[in-house]
N, C-alpha and C. Protein backbone atom coordinates (compact mmCIF):
# COMPACT_ATOMS: atom_id res chain seq x y z
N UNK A 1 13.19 19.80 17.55
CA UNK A 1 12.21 20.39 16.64
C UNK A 1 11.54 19.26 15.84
N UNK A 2 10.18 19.10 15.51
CA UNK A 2 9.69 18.10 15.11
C UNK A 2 9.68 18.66 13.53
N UNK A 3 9.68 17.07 12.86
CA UNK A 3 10.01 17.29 11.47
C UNK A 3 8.49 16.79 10.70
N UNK A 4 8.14 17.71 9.49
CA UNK A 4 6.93 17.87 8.64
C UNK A 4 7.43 17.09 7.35
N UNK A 5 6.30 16.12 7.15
CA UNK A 5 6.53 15.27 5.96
C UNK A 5 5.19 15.57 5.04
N UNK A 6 5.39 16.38 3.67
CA UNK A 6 4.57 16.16 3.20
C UNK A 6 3.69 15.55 2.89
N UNK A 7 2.09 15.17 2.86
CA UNK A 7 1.02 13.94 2.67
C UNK A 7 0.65 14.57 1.10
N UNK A 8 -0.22 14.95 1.21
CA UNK A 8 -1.19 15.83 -0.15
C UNK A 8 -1.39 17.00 -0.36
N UNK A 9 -1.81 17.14 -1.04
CA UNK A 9 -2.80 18.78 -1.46
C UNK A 9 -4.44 18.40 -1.24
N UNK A 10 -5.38 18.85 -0.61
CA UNK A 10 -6.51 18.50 -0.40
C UNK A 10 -7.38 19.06 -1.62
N UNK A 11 -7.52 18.17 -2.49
CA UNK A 11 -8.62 18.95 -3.63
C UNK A 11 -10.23 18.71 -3.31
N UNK A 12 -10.59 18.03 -2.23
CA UNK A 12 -11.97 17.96 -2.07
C UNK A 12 -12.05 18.05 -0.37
N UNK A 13 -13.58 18.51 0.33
CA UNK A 13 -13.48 18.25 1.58
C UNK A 13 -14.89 17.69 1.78
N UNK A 14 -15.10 17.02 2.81
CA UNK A 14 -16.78 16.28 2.71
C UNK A 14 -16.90 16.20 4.46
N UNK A 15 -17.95 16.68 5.08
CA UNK A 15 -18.05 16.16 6.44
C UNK A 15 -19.33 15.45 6.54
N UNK A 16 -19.20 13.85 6.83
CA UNK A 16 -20.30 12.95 6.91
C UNK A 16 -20.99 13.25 8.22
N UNK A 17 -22.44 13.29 8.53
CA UNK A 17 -23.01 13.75 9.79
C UNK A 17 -22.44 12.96 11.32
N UNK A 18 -21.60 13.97 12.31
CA UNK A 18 -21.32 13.30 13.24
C UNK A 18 -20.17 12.91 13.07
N UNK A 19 -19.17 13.05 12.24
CA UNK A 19 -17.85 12.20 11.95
C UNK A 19 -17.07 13.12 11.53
N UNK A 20 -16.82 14.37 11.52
CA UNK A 20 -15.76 15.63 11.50
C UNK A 20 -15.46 15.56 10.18
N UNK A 21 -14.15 15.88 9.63
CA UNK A 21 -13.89 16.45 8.48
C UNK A 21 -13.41 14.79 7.49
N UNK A 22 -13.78 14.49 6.05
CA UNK A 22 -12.79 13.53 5.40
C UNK A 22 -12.46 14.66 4.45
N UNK A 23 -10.70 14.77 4.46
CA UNK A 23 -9.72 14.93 3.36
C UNK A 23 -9.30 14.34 2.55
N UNK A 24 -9.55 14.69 1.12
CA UNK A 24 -9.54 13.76 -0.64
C UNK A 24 -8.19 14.82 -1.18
N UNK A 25 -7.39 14.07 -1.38
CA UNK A 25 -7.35 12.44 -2.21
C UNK A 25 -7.22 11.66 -1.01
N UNK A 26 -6.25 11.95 -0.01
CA UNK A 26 -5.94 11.44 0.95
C UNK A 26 -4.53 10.82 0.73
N UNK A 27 -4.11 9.58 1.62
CA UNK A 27 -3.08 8.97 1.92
C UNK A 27 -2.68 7.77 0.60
N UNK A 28 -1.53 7.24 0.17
CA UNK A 28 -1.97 6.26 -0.85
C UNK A 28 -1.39 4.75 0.11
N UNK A 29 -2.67 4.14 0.13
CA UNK A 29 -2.88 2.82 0.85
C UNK A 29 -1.24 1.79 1.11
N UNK A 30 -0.81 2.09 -0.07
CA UNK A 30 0.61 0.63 -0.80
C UNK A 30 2.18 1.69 -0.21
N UNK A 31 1.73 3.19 -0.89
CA UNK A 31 3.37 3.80 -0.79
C UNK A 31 3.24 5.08 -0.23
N UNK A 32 2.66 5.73 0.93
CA UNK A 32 2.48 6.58 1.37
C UNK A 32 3.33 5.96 3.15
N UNK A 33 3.53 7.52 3.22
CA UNK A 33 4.09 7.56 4.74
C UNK A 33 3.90 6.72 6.04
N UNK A 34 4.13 6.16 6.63
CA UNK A 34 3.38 5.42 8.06
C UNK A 34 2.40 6.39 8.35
N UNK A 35 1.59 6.60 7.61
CA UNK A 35 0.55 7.80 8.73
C UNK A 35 -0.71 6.82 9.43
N UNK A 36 -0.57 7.34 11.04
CA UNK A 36 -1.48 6.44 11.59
C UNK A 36 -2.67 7.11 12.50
N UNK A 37 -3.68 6.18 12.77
CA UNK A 37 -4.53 7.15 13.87
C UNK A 37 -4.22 7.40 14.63
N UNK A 38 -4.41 8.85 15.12
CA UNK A 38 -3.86 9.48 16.30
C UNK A 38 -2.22 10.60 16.33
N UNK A 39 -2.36 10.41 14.62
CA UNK A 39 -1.18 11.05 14.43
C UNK A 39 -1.61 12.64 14.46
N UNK A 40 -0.20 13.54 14.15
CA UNK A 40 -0.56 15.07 14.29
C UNK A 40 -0.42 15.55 12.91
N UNK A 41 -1.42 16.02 12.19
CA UNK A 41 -1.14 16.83 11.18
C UNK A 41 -1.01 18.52 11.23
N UNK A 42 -0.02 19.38 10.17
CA UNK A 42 -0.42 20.49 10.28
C UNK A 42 -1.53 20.64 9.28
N UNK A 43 -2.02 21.29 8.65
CA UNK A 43 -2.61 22.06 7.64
C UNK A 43 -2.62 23.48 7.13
N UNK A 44 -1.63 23.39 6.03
CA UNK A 44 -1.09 25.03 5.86
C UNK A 44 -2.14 25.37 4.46
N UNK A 45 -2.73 26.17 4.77
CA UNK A 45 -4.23 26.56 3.79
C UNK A 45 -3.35 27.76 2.77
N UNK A 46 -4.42 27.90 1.82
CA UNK A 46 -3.91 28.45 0.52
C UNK A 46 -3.06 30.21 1.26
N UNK A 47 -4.26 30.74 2.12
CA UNK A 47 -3.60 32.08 2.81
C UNK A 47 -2.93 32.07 3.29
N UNK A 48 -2.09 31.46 3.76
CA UNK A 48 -1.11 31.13 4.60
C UNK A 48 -1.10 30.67 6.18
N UNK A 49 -2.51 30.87 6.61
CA UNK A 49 -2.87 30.26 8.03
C UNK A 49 -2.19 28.79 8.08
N UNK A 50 -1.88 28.61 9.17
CA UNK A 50 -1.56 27.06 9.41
C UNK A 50 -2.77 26.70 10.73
N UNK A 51 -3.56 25.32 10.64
CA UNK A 51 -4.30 24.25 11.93
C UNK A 51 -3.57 23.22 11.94
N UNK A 52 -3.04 22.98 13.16
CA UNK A 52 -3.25 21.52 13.67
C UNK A 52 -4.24 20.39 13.77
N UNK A 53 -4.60 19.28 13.50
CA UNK A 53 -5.51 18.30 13.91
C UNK A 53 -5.09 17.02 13.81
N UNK A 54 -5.50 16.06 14.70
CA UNK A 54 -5.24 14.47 14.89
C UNK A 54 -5.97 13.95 13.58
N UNK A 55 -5.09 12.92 13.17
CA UNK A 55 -6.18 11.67 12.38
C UNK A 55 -7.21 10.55 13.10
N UNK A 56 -8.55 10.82 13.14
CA UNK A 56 -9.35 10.58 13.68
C UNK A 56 -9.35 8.99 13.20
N UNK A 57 -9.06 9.14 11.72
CA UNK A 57 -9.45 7.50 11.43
C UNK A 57 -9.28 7.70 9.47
N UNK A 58 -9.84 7.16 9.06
CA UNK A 58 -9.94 6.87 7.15
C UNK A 58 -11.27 6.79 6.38
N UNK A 59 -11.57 7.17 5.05
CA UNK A 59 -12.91 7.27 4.43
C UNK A 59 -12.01 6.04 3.68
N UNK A 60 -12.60 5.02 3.37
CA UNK A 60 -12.37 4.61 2.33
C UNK A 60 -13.16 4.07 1.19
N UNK A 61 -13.49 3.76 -0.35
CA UNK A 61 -14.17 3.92 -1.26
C UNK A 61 -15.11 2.68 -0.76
N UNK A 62 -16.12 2.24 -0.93
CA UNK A 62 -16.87 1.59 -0.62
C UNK A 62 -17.57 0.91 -2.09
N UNK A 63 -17.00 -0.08 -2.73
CA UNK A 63 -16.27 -0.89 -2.31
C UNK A 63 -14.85 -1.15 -2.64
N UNK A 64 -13.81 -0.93 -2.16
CA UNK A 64 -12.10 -0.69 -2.33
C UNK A 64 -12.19 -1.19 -3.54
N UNK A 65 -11.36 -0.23 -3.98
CA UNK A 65 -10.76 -0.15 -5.61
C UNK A 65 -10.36 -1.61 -6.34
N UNK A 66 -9.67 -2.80 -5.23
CA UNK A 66 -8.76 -3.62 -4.80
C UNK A 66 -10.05 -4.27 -5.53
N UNK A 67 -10.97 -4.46 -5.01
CA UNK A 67 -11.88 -5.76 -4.95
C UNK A 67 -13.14 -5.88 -6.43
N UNK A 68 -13.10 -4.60 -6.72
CA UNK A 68 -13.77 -3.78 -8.16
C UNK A 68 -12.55 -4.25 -9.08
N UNK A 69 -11.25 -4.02 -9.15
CA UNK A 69 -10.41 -4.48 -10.13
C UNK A 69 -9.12 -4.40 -9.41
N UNK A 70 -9.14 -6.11 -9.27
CA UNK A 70 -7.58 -6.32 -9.01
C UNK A 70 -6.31 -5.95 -9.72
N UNK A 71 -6.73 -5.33 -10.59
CA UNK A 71 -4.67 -4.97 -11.15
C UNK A 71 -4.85 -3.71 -10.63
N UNK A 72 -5.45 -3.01 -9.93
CA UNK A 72 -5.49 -1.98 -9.05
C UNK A 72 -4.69 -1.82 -7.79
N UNK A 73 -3.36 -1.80 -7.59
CA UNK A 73 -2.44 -2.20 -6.35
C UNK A 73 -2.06 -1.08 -5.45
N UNK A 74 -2.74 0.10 -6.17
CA UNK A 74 -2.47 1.29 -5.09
C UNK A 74 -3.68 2.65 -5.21
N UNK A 75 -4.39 2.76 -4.45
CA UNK A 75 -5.47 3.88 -4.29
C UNK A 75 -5.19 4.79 -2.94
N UNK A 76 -5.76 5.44 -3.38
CA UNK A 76 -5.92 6.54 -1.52
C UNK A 76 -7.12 6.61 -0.97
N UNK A 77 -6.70 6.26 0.55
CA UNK A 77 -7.77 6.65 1.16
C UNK A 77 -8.02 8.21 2.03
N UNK A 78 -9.03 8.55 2.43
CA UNK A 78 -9.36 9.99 2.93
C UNK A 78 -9.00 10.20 4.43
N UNK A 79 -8.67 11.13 4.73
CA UNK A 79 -8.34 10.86 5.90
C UNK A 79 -9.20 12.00 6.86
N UNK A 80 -9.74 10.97 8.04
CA UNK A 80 -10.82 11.67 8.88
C UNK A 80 -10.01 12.56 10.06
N UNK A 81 -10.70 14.00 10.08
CA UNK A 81 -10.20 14.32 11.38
C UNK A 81 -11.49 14.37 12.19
N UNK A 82 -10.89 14.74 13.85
CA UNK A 82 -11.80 15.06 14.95
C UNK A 82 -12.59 16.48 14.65
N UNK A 83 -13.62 16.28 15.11
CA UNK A 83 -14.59 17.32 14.56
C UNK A 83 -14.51 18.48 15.42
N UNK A 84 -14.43 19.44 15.29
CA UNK A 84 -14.33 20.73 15.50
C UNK A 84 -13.92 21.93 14.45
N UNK A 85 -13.42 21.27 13.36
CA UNK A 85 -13.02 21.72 12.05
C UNK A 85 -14.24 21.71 11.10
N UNK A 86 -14.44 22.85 10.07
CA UNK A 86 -15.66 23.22 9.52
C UNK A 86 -15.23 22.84 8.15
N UNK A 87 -15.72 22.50 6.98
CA UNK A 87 -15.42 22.43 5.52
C UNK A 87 -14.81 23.45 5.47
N UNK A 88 -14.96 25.05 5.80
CA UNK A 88 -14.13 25.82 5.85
C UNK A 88 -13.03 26.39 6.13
N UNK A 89 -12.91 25.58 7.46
CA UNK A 89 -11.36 26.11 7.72
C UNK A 89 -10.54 25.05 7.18
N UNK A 90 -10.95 24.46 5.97
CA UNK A 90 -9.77 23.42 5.14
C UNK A 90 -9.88 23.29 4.13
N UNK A 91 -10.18 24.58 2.98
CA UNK A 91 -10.26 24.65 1.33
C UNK A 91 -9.66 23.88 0.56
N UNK A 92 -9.77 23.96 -0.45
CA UNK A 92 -9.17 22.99 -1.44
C UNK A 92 -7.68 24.04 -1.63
N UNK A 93 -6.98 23.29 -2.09
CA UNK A 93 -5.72 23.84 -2.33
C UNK A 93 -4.44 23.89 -0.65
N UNK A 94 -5.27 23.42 0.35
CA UNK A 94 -4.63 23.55 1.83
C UNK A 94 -3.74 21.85 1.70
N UNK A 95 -2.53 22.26 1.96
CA UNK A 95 -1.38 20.98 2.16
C UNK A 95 -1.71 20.44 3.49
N UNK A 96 -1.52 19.00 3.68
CA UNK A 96 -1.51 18.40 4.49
C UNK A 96 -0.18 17.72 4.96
N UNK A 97 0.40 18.02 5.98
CA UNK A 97 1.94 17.53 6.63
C UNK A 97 1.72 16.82 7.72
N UNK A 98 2.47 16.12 7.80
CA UNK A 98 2.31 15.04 9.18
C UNK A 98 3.50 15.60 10.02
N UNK A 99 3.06 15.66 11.01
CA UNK A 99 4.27 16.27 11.86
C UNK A 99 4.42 15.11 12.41
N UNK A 100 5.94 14.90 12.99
CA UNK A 100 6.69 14.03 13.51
C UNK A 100 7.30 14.25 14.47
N UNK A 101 7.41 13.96 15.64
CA UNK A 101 8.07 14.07 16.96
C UNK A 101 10.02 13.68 16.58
């Protein structure tokens, strides 16, 4: 049975044209989980529906937190899925779990 590691709570959702869904807050860069591209997330939404989707890739702040102010040692980045997912089927308040083989 594969095991679910909590990531976040998604309080924002944004889809850039052509590039599927980014999930905010996202991952935290320094002390967050090994989560990598190509990994499996669930997504269990406020109603109780659960989606599956891969991590396509990362939004990250432009220009990193890191480089704006160095005593800054840990931020999050967003995490992109594959597009077929609508702003809608991933409200605010929907948990994000990384499933694990």
């Amino acid at each position: 049975m594969a095991k679910a590691t909590y990531l976040f709570t998604v309080s924002e959702v944004f889809a850039p044209k052509n590039h599927g869904l980014v999930l905010m807050p996202g991952v935290s860069v320094h002390h967050g989980p090994g989560v990598r591209v190509g990994d499996t997330i669930e997504l269990r939404r406020p109603d109780g529906q659960t989606l599956t989707s891969v991590i396509k890739g990362y939004e990250q702040p432009s220009p990193p937190p890191i480089l704006v102010n160095p005593s800054i040692t840990d931020y999050s980045v967003g995490i992109m899925l594959h597009a077929g997912l609508t702003e809608n089927d991933v409200p605010a308040g929907t948990e994000v779990w990384l499933i694990e083989a």
